[in-house]
PDB file of N, CA and C in Angstrom:
ATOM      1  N   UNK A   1     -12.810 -26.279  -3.920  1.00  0.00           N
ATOM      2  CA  UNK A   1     -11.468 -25.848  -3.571  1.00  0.00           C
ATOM      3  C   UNK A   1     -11.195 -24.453  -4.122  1.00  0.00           C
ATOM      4  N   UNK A   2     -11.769 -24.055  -5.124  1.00  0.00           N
ATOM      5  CA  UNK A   2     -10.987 -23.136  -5.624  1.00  0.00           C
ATOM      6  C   UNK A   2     -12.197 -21.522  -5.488  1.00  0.00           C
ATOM      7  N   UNK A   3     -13.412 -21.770  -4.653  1.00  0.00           N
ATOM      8  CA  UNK A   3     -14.193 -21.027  -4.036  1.00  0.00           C
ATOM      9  C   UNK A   3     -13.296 -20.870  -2.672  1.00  0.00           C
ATOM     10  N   UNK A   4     -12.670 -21.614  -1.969  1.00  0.00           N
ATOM     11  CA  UNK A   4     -12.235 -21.416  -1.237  1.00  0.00           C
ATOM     12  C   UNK A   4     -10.946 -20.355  -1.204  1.00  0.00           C
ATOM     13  N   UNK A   5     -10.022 -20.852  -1.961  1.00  0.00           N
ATOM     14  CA  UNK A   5      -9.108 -20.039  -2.423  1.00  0.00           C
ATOM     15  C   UNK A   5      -9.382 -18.805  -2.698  1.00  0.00           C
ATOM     16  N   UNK A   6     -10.216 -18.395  -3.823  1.00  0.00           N
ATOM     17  CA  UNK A   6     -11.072 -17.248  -4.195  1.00  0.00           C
ATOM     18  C   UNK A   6     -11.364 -16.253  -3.069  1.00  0.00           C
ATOM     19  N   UNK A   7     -12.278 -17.049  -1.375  1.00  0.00           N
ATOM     20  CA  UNK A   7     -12.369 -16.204  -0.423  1.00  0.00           C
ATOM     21  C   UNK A   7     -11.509 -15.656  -0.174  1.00  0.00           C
ATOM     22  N   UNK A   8     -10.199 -16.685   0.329  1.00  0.00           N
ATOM     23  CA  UNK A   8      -8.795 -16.740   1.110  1.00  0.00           C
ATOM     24  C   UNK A   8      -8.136 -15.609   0.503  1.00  0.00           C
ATOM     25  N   UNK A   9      -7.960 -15.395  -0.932  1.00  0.00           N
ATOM     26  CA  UNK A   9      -7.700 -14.108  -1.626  1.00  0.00           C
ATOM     27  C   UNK A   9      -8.331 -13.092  -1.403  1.00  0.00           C
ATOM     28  N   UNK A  10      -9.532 -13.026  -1.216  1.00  0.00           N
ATOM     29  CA  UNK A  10     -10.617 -11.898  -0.767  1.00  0.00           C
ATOM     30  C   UNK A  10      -9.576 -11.161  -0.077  1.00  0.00           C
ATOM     31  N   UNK A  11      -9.956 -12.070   1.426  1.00  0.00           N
ATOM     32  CA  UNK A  11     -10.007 -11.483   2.551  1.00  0.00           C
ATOM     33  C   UNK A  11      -8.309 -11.205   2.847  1.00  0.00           C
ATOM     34  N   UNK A  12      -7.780 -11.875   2.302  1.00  0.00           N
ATOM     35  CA  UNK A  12      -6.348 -11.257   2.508  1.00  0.00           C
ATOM     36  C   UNK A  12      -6.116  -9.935   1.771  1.00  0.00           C
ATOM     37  N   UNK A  13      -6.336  -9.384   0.668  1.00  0.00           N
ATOM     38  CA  UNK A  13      -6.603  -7.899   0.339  1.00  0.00           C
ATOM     39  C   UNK A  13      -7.104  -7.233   0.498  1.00  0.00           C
ATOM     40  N   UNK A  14      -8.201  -7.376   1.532  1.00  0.00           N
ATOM     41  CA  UNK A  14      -9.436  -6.484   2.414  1.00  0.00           C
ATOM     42  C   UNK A  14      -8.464  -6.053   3.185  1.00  0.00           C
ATOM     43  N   UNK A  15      -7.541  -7.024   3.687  1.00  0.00           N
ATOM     44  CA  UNK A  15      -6.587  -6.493   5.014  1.00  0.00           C
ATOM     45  C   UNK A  15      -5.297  -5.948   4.870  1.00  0.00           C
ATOM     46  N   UNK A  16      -5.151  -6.457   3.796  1.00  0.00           N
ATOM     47  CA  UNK A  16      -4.112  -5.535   3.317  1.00  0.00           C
ATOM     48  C   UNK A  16      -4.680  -4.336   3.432  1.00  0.00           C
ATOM     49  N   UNK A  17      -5.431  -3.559   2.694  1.00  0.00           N
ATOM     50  CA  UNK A  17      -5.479  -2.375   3.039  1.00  0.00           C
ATOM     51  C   UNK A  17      -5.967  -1.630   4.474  1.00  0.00           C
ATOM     52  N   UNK A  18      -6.183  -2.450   5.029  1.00  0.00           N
ATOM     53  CA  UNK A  18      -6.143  -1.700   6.713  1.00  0.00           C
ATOM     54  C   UNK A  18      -4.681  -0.262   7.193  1.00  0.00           C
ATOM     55  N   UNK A  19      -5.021   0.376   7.442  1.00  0.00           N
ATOM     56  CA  UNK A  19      -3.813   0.905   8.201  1.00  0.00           C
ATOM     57  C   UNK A  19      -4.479   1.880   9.507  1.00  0.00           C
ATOM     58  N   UNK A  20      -3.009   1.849  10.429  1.00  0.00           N
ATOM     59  CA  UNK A  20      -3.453   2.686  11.628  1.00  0.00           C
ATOM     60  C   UNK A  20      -4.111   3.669  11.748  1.00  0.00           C
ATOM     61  N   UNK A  21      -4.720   3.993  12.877  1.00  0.00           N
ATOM     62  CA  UNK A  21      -5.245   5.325  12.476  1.00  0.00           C
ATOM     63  C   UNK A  21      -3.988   6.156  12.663  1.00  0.00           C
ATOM     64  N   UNK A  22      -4.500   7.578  12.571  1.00  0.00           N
ATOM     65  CA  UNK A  22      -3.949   8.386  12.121  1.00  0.00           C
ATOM     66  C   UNK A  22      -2.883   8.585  10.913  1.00  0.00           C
ATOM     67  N   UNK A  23      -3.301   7.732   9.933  1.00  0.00           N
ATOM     68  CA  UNK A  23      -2.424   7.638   8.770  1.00  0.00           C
ATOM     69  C   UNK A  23      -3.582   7.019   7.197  1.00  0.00           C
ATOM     70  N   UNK A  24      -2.889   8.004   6.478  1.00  0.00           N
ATOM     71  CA  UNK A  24      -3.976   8.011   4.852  1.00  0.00           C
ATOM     72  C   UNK A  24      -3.804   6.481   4.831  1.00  0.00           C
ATOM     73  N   UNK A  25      -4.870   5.692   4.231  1.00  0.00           N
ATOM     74  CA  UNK A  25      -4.760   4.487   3.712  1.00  0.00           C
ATOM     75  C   UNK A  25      -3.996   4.087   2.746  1.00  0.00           C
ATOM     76  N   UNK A  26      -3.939   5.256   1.626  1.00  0.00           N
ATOM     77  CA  UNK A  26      -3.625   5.044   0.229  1.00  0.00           C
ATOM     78  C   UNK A  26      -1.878   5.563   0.111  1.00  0.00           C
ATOM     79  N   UNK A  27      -1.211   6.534   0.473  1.00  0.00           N
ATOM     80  CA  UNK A  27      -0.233   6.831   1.079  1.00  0.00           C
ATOM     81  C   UNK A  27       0.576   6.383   1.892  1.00  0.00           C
ATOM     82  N   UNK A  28      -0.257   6.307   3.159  1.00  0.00           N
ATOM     83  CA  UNK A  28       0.312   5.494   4.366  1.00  0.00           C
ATOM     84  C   UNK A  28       1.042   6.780   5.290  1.00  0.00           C
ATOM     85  N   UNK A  29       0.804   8.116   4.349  1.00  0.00           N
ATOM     86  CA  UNK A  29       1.863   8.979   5.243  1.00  0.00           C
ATOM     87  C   UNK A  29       0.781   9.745   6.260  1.00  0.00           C
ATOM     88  N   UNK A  30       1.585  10.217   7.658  1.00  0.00           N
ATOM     89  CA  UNK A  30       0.667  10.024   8.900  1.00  0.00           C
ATOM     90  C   UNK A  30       0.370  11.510   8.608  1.00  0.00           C
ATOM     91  N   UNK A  31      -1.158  11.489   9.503  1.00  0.00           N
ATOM     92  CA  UNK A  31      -2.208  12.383   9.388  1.00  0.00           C
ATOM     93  C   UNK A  31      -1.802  13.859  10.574  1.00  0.00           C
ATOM     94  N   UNK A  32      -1.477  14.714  10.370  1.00  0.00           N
ATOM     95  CA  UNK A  32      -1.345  15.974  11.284  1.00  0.00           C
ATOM     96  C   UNK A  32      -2.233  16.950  11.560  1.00  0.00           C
ATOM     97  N   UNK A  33      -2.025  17.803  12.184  1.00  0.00           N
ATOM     98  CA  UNK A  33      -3.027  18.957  12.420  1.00  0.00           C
ATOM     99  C   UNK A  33      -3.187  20.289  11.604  1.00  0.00           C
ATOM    100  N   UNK A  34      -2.067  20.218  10.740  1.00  0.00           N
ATOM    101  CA  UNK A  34      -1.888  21.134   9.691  1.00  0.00           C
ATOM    102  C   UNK A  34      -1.796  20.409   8.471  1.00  0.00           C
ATOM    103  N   UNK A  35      -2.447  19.362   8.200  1.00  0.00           N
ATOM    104  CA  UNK A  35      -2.993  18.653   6.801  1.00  0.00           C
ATOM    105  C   UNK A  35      -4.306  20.084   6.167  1.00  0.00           C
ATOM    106  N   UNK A  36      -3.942  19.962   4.811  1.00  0.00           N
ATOM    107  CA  UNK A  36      -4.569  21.044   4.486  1.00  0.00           C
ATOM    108  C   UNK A  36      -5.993  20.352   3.802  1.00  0.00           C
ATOM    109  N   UNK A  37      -6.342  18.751   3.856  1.00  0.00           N
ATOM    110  CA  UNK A  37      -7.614  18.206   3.552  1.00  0.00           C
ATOM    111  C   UNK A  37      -8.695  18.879   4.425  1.00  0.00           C
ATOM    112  N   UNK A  38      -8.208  18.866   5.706  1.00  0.00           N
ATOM    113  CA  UNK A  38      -9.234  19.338   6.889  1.00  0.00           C
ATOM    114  C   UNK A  38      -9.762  20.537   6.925  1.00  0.00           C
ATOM    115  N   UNK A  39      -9.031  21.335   5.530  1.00  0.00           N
ATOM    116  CA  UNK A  39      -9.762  22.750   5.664  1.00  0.00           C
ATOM    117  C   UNK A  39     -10.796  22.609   4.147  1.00  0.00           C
ATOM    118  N   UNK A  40     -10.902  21.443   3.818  1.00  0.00           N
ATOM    119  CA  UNK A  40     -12.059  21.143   2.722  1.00  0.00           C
ATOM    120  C   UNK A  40     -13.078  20.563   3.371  1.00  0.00           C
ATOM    121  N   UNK A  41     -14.304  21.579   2.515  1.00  0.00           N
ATOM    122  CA  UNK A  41     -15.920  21.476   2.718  1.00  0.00           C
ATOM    123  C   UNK A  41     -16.217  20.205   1.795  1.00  0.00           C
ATOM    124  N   UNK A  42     -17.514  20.385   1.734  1.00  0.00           N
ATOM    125  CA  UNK A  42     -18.663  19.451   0.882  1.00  0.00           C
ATOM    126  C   UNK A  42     -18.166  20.351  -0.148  1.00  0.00           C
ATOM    127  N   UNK A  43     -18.588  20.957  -0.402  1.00  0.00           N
ATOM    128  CA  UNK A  43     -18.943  22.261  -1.904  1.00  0.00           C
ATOM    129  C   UNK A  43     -17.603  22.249  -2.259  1.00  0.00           C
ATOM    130  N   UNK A  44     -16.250  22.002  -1.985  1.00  0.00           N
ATOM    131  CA  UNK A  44     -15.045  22.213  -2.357  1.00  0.00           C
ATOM    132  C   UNK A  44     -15.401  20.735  -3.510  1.00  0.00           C
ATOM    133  N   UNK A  45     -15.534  19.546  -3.263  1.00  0.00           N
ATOM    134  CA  UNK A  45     -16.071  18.529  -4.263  1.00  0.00           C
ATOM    135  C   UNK A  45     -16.886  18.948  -5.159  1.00  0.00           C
ATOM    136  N   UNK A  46     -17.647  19.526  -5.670  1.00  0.00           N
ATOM    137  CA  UNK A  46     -18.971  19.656  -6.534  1.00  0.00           C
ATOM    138  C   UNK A  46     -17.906  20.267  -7.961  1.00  0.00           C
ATOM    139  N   UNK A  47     -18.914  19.802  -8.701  1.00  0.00           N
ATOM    140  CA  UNK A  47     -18.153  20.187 -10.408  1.00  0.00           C
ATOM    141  C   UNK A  47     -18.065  21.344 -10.329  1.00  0.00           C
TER     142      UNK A  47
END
């Protein structure tokens, strides 16, 4: 029973974090054409 439960919890917070596209996951606020992420490279990440 309580493997079960355990999944049932899983998978209900897997889906929780789903969101539409065009919108950040973590935010939730929607994605535009003048978002200034899209003008970051690879090399903008590196130490």
């Amino acid at each position: 029973m309580k493997t079960i439960f355990v999944t049932v919890a899983c998978a209900l917070f897997a889906l929780s974090g789903c969101t539409t596209s065009g919108h950040y996951p973590i935010s939730g606020e929607e994605c535009t054409s003048n978002d200034p992420v899209l003008k970051l490279d690879a090399n903008d990440c590196l130490p």
